[in-house]
PDB file of N, CA and C in Angstrom:
ATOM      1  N   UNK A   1     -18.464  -2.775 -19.766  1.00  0.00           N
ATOM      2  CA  UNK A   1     -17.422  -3.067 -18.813  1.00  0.00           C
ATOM      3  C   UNK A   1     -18.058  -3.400 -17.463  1.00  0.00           C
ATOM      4  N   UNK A   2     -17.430  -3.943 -16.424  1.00  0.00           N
ATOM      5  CA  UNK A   2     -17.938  -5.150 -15.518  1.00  0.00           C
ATOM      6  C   UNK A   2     -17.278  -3.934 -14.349  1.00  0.00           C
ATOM      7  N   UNK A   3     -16.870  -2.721 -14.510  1.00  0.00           N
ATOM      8  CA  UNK A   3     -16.034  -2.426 -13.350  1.00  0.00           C
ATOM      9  C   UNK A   3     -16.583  -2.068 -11.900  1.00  0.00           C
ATOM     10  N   UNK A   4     -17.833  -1.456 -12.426  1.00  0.00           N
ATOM     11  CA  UNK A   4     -19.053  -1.317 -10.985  1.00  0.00           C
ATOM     12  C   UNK A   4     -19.127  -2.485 -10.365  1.00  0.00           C
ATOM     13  N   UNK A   5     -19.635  -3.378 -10.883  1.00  0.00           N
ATOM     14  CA  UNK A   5     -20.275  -5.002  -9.844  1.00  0.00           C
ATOM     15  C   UNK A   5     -18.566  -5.146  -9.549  1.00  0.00           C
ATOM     16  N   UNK A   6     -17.934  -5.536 -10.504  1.00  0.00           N
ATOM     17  CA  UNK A   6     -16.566  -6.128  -9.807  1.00  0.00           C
ATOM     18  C   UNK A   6     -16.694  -5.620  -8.440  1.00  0.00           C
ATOM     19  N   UNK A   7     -16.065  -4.086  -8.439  1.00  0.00           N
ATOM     20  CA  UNK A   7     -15.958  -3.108  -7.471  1.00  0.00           C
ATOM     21  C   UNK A   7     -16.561  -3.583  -6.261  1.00  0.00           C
ATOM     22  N   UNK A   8     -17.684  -3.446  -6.933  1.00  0.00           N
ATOM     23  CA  UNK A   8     -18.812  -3.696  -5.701  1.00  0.00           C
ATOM     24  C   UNK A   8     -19.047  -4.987  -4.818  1.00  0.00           C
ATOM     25  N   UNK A   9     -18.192  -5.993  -5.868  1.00  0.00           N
ATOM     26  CA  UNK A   9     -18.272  -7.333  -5.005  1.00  0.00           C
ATOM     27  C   UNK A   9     -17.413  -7.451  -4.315  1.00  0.00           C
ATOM     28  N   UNK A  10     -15.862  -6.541  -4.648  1.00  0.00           N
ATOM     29  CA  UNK A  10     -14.649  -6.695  -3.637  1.00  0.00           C
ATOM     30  C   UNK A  10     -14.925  -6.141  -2.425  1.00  0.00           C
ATOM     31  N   UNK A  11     -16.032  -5.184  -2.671  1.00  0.00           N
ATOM     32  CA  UNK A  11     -16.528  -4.305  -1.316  1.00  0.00           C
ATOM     33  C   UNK A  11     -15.619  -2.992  -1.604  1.00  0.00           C
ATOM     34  N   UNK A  12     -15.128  -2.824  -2.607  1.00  0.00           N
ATOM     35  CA  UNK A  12     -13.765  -1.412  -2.732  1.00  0.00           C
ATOM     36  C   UNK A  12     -15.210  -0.261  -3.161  1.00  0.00           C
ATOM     37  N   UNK A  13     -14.586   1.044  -2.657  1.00  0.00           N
ATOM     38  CA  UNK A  13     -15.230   2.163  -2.637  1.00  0.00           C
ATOM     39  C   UNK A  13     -14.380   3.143  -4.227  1.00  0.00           C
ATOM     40  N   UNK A  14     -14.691   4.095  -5.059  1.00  0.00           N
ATOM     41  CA  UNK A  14     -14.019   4.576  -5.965  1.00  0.00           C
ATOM     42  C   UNK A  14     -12.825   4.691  -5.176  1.00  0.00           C
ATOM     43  N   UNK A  15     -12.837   5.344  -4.177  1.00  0.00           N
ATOM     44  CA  UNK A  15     -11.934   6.039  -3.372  1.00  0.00           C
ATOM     45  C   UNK A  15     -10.566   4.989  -3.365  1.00  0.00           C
ATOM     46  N   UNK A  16     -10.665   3.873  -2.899  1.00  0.00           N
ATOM     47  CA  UNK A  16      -9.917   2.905  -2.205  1.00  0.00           C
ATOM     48  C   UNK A  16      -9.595   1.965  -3.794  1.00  0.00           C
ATOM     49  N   UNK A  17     -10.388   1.509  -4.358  1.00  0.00           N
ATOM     50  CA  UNK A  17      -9.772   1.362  -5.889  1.00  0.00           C
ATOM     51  C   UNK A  17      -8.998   2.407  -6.363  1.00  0.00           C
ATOM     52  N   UNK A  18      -8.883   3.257  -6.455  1.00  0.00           N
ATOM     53  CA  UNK A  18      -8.365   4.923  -6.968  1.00  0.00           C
ATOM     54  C   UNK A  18      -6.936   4.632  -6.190  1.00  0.00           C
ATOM     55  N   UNK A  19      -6.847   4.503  -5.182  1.00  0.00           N
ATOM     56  CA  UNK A  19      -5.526   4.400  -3.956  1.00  0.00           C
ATOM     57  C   UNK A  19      -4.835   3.114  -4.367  1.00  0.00           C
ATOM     58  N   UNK A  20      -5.505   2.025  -4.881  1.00  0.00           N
ATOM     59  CA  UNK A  20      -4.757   0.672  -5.260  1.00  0.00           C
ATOM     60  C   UNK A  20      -4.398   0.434  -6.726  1.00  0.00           C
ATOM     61  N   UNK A  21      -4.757   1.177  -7.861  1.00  0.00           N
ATOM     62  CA  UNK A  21      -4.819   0.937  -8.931  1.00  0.00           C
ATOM     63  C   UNK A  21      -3.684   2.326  -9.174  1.00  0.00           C
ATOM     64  N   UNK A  22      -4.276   3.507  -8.695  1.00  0.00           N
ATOM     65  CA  UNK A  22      -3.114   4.352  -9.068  1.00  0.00           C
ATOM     66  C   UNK A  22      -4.180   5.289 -10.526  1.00  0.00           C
ATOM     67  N   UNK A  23      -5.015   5.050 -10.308  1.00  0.00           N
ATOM     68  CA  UNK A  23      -6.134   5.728 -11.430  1.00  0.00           C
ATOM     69  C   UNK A  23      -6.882   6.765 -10.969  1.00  0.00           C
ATOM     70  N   UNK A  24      -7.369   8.040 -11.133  1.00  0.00           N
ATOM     71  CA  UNK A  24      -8.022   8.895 -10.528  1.00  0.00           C
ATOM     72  C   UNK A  24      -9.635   8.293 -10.343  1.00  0.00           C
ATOM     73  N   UNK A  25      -9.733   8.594  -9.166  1.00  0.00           N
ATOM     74  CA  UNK A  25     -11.197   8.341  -8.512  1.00  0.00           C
ATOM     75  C   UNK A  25     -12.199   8.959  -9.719  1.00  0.00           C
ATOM     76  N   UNK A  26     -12.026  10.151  -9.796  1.00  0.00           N
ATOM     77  CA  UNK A  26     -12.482  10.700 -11.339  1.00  0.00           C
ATOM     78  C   UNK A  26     -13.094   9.806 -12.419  1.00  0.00           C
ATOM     79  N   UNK A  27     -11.769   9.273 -13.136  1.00  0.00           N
ATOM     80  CA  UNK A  27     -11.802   8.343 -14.107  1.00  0.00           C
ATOM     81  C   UNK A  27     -12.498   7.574 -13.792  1.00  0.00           C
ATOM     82  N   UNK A  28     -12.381   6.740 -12.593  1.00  0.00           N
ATOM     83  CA  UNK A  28     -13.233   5.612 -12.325  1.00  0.00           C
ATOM     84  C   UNK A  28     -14.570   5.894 -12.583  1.00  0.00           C
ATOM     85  N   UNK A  29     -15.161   6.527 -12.053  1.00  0.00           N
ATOM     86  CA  UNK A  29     -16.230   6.980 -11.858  1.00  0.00           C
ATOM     87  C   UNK A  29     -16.969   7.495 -13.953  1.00  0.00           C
ATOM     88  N   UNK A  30     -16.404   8.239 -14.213  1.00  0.00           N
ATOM     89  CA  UNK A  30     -16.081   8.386 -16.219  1.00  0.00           C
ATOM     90  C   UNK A  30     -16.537   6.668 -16.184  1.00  0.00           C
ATOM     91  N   UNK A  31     -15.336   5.947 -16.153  1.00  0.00           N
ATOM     92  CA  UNK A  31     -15.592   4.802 -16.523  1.00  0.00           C
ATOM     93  C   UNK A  31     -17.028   3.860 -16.255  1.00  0.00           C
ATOM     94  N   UNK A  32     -17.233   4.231 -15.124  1.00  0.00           N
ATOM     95  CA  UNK A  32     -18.303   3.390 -14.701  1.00  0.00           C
ATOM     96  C   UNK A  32     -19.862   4.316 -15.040  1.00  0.00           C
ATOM     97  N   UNK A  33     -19.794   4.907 -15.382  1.00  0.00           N
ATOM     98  CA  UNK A  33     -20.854   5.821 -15.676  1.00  0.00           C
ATOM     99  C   UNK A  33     -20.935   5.667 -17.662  1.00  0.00           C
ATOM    100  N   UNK A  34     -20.040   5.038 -17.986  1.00  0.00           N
ATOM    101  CA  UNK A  34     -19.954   5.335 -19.526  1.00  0.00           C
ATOM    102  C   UNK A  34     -19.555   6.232 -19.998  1.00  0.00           C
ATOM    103  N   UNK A  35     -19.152   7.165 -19.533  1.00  0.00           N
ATOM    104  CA  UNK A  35     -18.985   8.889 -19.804  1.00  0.00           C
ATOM    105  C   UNK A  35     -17.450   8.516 -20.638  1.00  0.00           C
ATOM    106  N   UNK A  36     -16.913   7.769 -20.882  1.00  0.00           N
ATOM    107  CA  UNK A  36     -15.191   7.313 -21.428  1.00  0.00           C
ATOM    108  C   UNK A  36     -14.952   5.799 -21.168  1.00  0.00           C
ATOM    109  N   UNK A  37     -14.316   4.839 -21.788  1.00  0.00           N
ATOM    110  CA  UNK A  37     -13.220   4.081 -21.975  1.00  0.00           C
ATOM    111  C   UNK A  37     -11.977   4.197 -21.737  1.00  0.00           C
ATOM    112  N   UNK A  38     -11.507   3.179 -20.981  1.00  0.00           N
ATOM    113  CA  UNK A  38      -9.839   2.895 -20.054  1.00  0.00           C
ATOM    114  C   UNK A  38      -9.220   2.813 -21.043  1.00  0.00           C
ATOM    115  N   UNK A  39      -8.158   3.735 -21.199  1.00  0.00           N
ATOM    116  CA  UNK A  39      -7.007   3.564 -22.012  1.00  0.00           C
ATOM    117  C   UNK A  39      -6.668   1.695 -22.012  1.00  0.00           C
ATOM    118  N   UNK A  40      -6.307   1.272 -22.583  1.00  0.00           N
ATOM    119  CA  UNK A  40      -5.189  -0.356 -22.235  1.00  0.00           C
ATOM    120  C   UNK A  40      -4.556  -0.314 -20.985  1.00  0.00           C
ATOM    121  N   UNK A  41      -3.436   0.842 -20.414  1.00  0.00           N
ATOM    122  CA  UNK A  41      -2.368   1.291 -19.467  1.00  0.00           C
ATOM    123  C   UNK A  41      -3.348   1.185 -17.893  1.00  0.00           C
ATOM    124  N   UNK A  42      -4.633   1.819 -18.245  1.00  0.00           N
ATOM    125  CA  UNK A  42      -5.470   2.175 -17.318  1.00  0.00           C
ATOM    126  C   UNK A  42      -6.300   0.900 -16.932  1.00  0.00           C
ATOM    127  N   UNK A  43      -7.218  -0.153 -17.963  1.00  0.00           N
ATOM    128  CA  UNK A  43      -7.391  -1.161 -17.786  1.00  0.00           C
ATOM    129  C   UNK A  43      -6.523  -1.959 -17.191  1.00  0.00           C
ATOM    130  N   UNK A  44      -5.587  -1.950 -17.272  1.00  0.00           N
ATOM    131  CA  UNK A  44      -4.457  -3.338 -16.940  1.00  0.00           C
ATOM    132  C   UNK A  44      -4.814  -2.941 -15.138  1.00  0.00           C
ATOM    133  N   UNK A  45      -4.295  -1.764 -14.982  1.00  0.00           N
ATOM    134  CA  UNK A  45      -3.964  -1.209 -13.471  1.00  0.00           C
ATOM    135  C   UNK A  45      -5.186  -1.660 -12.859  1.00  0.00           C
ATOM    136  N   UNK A  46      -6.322  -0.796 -13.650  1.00  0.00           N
ATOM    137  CA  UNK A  46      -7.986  -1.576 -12.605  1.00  0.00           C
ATOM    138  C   UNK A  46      -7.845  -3.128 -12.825  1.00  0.00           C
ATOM    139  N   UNK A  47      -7.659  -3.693 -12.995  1.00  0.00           N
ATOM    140  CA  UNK A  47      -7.628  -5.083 -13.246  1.00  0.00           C
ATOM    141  C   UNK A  47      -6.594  -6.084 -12.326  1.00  0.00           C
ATOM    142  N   UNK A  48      -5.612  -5.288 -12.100  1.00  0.00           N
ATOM    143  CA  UNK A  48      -4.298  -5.470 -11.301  1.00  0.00           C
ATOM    144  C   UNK A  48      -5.087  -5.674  -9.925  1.00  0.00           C
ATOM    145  N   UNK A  49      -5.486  -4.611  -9.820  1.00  0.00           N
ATOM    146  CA  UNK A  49      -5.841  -3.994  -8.170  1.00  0.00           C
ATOM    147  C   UNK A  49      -7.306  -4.663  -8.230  1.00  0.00           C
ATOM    148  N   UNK A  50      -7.881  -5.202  -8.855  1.00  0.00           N
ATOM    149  CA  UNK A  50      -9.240  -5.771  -8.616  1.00  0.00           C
ATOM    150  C   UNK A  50      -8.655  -7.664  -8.416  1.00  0.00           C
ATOM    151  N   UNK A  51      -7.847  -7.962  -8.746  1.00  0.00           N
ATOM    152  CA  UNK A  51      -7.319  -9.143  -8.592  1.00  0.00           C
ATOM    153  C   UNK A  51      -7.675 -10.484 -10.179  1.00  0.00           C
ATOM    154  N   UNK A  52      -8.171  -9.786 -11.302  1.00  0.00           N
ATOM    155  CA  UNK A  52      -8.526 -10.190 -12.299  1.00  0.00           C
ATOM    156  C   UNK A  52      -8.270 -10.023 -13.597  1.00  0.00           C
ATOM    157  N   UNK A  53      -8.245 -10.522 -14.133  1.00  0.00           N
ATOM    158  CA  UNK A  53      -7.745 -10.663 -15.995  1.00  0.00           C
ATOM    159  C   UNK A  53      -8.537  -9.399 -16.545  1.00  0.00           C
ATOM    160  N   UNK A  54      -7.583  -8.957 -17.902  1.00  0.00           N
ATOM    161  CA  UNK A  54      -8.549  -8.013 -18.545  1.00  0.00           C
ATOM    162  C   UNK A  54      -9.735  -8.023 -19.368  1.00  0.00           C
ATOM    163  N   UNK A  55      -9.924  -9.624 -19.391  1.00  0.00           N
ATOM    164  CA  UNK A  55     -10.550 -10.163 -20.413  1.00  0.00           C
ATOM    165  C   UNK A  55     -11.811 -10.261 -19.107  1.00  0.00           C
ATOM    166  N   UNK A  56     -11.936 -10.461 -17.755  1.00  0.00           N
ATOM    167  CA  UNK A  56     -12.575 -10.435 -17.166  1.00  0.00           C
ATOM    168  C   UNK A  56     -13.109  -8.922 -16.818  1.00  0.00           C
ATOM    169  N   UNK A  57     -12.445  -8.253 -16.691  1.00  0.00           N
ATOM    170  CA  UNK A  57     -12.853  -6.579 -16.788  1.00  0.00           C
ATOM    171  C   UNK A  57     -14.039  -6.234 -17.338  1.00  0.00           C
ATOM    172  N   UNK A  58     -13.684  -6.630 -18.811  1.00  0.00           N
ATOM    173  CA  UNK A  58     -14.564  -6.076 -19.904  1.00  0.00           C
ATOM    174  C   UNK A  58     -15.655  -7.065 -20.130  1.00  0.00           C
ATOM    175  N   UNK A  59     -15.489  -7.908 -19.552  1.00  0.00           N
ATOM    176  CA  UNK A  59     -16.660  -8.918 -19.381  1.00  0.00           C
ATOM    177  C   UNK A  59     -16.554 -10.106 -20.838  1.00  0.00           C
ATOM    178  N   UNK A  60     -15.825  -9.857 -21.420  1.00  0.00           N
ATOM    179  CA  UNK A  60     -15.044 -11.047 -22.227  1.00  0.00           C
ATOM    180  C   UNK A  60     -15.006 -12.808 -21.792  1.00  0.00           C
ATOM    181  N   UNK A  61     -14.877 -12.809 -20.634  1.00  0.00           N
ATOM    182  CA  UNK A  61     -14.584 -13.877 -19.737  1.00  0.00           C
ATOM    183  C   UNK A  61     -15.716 -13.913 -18.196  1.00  0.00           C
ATOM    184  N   UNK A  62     -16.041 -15.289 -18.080  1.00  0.00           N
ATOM    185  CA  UNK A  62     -16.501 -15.203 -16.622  1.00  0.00           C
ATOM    186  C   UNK A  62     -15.944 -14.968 -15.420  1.00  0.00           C
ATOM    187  N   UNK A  63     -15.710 -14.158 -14.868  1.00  0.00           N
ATOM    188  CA  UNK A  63     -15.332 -14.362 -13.482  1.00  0.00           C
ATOM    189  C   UNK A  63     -14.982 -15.441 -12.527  1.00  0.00           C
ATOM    190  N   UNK A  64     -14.090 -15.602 -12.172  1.00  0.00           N
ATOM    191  CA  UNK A  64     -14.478 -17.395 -11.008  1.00  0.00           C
ATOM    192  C   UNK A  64     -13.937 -17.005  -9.435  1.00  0.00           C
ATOM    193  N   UNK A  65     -13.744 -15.873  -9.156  1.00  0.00           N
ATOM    194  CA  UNK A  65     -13.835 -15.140  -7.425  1.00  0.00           C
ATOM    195  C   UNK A  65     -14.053 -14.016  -7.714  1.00  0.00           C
TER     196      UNK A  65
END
């Protein structure tokens, strides 16, 4: 999953993704560490709030901003 660099390219902190997505800072962090996989419910939301497809999330797809 692509969710660190994404993150990191919007300039969003766990914290401030966590506040826009509606996902625990926690999780994020699970997620980006490998420690667990985003439910579907949970993907959609990081994906929402990152401004990108889910297929771009998971790295399925290239990115194009």
């Amino acid at each position: 999953m692509e969710l660190k660099l994404i993150r990191k390219d919007r300039g969003y902190t766990q914290k401030k993704l966590s506040e826009l997505s509606g996902v625990s800072q926690g999780k994020i962090s699970e997620y980006e560490n490998g420690m667990t996989t985003p439910r579907i419910d949970a993907a959609a939301k990081l994906a929402s709030a990152l401004g990108i497809t889910l297929d771009e999330l998971v790295g399925l797809r290239k990115r194009t901003g």
